[in-house]
N, C-alpha and C. Protein backbone atom coordinates (compact mmCIF):
# COMPACT_ATOMS: atom_id res chain seq x y z
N UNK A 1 19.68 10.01 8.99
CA UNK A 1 18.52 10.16 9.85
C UNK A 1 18.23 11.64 10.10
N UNK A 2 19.33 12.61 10.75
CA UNK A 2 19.37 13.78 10.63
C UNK A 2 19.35 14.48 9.56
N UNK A 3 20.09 13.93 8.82
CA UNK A 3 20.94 14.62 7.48
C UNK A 3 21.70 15.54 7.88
N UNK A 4 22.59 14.93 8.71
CA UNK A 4 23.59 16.12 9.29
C UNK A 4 25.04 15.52 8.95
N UNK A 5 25.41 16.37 7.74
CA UNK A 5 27.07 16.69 7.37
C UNK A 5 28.06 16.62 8.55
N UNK A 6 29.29 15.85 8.06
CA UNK A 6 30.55 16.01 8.50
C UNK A 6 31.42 17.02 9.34
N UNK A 7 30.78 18.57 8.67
CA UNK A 7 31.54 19.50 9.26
C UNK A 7 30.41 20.13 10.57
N UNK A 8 29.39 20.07 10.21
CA UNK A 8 28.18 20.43 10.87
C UNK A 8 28.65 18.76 12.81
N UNK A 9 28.87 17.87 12.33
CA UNK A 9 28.92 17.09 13.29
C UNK A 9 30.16 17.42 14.21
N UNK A 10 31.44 17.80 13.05
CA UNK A 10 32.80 18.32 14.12
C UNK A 10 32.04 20.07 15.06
N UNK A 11 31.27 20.39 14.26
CA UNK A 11 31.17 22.09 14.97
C UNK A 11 30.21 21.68 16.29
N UNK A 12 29.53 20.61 16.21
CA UNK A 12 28.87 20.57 17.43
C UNK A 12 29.61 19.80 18.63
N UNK A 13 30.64 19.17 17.89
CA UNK A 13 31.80 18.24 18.96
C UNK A 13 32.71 19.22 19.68
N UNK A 14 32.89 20.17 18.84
CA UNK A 14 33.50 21.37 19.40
C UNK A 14 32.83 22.53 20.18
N UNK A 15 32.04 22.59 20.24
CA UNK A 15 30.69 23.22 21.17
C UNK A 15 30.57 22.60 22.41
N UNK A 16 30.24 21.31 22.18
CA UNK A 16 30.36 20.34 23.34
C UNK A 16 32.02 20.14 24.11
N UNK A 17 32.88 20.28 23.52
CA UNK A 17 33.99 19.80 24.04
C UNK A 17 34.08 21.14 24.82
N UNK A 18 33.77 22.78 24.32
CA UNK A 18 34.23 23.59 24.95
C UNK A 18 33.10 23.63 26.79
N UNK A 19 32.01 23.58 25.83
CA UNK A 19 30.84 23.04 27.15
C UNK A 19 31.33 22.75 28.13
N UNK A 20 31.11 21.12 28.18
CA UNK A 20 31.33 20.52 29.19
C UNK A 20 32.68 19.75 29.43
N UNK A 21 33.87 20.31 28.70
CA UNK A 21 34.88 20.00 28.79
C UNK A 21 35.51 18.85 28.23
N UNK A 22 36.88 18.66 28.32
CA UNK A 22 37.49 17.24 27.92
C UNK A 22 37.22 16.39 28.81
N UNK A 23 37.39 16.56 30.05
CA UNK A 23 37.20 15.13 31.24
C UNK A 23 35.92 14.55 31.22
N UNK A 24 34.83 15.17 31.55
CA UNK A 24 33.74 14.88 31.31
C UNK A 24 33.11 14.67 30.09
N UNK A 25 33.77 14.86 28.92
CA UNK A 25 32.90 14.54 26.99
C UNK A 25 32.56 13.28 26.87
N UNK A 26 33.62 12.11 27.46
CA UNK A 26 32.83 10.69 27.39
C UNK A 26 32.09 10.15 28.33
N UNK A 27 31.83 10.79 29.63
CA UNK A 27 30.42 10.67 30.15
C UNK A 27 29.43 11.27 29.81
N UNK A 28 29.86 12.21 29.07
CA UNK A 28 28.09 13.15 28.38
C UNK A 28 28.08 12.35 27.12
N UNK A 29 28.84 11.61 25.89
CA UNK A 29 28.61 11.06 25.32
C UNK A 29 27.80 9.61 25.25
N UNK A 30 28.14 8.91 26.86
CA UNK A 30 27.64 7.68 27.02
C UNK A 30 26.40 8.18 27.37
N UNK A 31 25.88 9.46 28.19
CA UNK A 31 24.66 9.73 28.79
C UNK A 31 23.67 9.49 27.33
N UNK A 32 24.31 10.25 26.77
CA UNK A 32 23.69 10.63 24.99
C UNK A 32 23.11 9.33 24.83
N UNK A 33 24.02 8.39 23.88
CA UNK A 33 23.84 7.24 23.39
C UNK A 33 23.01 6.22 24.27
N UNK A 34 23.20 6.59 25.86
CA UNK A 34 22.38 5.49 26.35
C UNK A 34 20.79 6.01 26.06
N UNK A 35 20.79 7.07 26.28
CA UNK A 35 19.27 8.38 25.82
C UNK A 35 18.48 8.07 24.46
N UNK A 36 19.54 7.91 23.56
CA UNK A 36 19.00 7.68 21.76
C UNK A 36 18.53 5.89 22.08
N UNK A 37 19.38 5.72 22.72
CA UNK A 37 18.74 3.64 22.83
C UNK A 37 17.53 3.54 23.40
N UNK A 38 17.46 4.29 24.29
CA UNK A 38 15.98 3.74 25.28
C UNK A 38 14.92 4.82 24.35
N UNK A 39 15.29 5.90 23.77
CA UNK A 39 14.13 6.60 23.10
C UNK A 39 13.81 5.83 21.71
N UNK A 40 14.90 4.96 21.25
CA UNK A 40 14.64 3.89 19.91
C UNK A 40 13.58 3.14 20.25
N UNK A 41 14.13 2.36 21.66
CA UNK A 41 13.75 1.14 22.21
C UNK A 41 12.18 1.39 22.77
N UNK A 42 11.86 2.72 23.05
CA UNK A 42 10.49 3.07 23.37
C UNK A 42 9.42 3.26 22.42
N UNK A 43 10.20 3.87 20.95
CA UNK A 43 9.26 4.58 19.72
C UNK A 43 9.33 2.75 19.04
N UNK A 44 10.17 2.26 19.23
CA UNK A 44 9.44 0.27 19.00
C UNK A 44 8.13 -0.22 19.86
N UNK A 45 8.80 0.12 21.27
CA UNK A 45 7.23 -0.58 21.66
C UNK A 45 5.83 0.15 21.73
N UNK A 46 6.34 1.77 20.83
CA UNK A 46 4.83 2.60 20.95
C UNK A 46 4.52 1.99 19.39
N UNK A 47 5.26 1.64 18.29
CA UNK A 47 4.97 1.18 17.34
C UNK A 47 4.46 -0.10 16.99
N UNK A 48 4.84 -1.06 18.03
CA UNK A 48 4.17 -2.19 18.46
C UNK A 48 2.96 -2.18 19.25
N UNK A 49 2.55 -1.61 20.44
CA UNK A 49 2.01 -1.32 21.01
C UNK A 49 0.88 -1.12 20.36
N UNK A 50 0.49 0.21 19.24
CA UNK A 50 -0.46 0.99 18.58
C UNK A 50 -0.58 0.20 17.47
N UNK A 51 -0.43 -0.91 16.93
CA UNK A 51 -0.35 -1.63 15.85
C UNK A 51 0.44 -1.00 14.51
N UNK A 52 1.24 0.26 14.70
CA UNK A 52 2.03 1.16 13.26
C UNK A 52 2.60 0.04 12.66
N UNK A 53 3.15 -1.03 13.13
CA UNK A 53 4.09 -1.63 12.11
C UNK A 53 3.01 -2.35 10.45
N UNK A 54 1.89 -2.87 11.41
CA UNK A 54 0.96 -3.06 10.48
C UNK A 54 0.51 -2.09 9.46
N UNK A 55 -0.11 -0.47 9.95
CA UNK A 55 -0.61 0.25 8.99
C UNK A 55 0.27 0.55 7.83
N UNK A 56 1.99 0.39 8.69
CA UNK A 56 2.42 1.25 7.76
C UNK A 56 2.98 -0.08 6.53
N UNK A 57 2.76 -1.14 7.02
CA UNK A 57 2.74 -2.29 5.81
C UNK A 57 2.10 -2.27 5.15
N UNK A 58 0.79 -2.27 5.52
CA UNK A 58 -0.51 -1.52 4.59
C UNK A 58 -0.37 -0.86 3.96
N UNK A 59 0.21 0.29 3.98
CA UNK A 59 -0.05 1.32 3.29
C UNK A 59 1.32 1.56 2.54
N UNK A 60 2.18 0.58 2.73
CA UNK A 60 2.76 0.23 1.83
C UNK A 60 2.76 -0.60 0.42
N UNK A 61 1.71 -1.65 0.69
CA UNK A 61 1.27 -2.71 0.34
C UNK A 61 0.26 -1.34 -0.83
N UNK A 62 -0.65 -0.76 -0.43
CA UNK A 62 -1.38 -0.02 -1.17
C UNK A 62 -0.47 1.12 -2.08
N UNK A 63 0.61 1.74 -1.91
CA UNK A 63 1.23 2.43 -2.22
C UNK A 63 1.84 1.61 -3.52
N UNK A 64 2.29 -0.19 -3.33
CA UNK A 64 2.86 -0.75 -4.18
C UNK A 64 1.81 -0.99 -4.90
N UNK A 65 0.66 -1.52 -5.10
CA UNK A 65 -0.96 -1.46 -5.61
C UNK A 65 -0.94 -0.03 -6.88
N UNK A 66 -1.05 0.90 -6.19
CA UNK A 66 -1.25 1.97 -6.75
C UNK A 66 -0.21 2.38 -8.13
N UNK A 67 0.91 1.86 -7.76
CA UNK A 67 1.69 2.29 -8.61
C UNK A 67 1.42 1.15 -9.81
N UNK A 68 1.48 -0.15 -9.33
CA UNK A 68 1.06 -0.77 -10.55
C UNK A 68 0.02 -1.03 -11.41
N UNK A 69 -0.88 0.28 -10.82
CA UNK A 69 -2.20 0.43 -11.53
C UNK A 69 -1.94 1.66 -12.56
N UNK A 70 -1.35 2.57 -12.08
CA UNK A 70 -0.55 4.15 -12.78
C UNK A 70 0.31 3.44 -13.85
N UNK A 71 0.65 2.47 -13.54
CA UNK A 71 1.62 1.82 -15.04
C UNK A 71 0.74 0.98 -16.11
N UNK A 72 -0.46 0.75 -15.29
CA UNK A 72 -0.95 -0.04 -16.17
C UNK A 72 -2.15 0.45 -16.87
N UNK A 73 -2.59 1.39 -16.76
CA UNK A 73 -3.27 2.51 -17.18
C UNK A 73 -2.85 3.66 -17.24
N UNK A 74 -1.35 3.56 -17.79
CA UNK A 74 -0.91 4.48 -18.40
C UNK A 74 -1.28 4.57 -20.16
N UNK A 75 -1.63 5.94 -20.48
CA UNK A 75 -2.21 5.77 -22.01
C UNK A 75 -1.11 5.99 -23.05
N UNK A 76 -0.31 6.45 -21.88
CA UNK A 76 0.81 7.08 -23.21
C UNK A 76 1.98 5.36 -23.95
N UNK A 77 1.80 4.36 -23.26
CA UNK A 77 1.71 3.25 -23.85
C UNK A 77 0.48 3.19 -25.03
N UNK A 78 -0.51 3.00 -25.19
CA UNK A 78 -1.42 3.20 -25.95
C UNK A 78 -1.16 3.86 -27.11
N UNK A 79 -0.67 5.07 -26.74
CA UNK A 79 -0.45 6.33 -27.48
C UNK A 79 0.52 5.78 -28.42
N UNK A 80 1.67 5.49 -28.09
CA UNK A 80 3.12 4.71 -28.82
C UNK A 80 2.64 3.77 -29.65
N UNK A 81 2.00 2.80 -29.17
CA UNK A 81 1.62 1.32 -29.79
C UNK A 81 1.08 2.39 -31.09
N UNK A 82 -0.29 3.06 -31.41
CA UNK A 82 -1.03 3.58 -32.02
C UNK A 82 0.04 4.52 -32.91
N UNK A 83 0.94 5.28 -32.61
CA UNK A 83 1.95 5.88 -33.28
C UNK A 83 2.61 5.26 -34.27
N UNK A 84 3.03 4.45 -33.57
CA UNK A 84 4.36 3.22 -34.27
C UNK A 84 3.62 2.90 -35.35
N UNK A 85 2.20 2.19 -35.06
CA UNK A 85 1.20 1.86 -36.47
C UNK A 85 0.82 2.92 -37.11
N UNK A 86 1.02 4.16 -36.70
CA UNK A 86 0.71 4.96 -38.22
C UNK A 86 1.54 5.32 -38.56
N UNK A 87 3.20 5.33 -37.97
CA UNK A 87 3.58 5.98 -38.72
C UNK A 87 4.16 4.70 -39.54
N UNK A 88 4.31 3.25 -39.27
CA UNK A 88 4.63 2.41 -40.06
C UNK A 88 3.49 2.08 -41.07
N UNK A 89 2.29 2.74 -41.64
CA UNK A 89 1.30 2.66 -42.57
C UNK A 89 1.74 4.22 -43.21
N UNK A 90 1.88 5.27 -42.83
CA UNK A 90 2.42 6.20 -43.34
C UNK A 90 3.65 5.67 -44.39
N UNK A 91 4.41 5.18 -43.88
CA UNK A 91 6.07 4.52 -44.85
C UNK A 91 5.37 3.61 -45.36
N UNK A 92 4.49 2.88 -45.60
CA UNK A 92 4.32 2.19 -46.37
C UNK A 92 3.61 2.30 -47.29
N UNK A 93 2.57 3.63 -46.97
CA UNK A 93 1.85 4.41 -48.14
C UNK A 93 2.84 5.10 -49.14
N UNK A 94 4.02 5.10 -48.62
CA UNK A 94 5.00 6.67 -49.25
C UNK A 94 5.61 5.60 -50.35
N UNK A 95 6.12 4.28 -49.74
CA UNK A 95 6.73 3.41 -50.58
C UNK A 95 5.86 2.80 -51.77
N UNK A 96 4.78 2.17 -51.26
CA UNK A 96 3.81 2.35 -52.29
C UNK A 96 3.55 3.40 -53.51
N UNK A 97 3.00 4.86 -53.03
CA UNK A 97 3.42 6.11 -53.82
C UNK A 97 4.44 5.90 -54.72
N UNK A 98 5.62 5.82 -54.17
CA UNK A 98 7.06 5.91 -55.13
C UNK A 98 7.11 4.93 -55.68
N UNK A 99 6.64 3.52 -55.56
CA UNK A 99 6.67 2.35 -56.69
C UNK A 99 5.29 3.44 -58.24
N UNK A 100 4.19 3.62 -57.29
CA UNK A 100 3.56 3.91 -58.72
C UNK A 100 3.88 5.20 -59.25
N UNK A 101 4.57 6.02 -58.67
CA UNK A 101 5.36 7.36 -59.51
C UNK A 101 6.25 6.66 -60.59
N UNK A 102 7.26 5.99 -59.78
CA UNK A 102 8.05 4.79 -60.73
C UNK A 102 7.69 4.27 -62.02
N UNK A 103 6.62 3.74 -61.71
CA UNK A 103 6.10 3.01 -62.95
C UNK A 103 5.45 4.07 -63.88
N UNK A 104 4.92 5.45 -63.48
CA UNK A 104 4.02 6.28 -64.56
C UNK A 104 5.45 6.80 -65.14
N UNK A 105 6.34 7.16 -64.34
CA UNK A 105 7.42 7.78 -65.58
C UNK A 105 8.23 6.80 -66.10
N UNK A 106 8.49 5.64 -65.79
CA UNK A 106 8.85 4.15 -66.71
C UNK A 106 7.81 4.44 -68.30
N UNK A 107 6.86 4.39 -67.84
CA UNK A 107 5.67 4.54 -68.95
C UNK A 107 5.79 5.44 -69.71
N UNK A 108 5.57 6.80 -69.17
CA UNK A 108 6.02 7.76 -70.07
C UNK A 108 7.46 7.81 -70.87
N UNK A 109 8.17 7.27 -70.18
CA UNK A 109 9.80 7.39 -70.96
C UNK A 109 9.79 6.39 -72.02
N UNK A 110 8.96 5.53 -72.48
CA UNK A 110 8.43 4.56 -73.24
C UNK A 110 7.67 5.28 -74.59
């Protein structure tokens, strides 16, 4: 949520411990945690409240839309399909070629 590292979490436990001491660290810890609950429990009912849970379904919903339109009008599929067939008419022109090279010096060695 933070993106806050291991050592970064002990250096602030140790900040705090020198703070406000050992006796008092697990009443400033419960103050904390009861603080992060009711500020959760509030940014829910402003998200309920304002209808966010909806937009941001929406615009999820459109975000999933979008992408399967970028895949599906992607050209560089196109591009491949169209490749693959020339270059498999290319090898088959070359093989062709080398059958009738084949046969003119069969002929000539005759």
């Amino acid at each position: 949520m933070f993106n806050i590292g291991f050592s970064e979490i002990i250096v602030i436990l140790m900040v705090a411990f020198f703070i406000v001491g050992p006796k008092d660290l697990p009443k400033v810890a419960r103050a904390l945690a009861r603080f992060f609950k009711q500020m959760k429990k509030m940014y829910a009912e402003f998200k309920e409240a304002m209808g966010l849970d909806d937009v941001i379904e929406d615009l999820k919903d459109t975000e999933r839309e979008i992408a399967t339109q970028v895949k599906e009008l992607d050209p560089r599929v196109d591009l491949k399909s169209a490749l693959d067939d020339a270059q498999k008419s290319l090898k088959q022109a070359e093989r062709e070629t080398m059958k009738k090279q084949d046969k003119t010096t069969e002929k000539k060695e005759k």
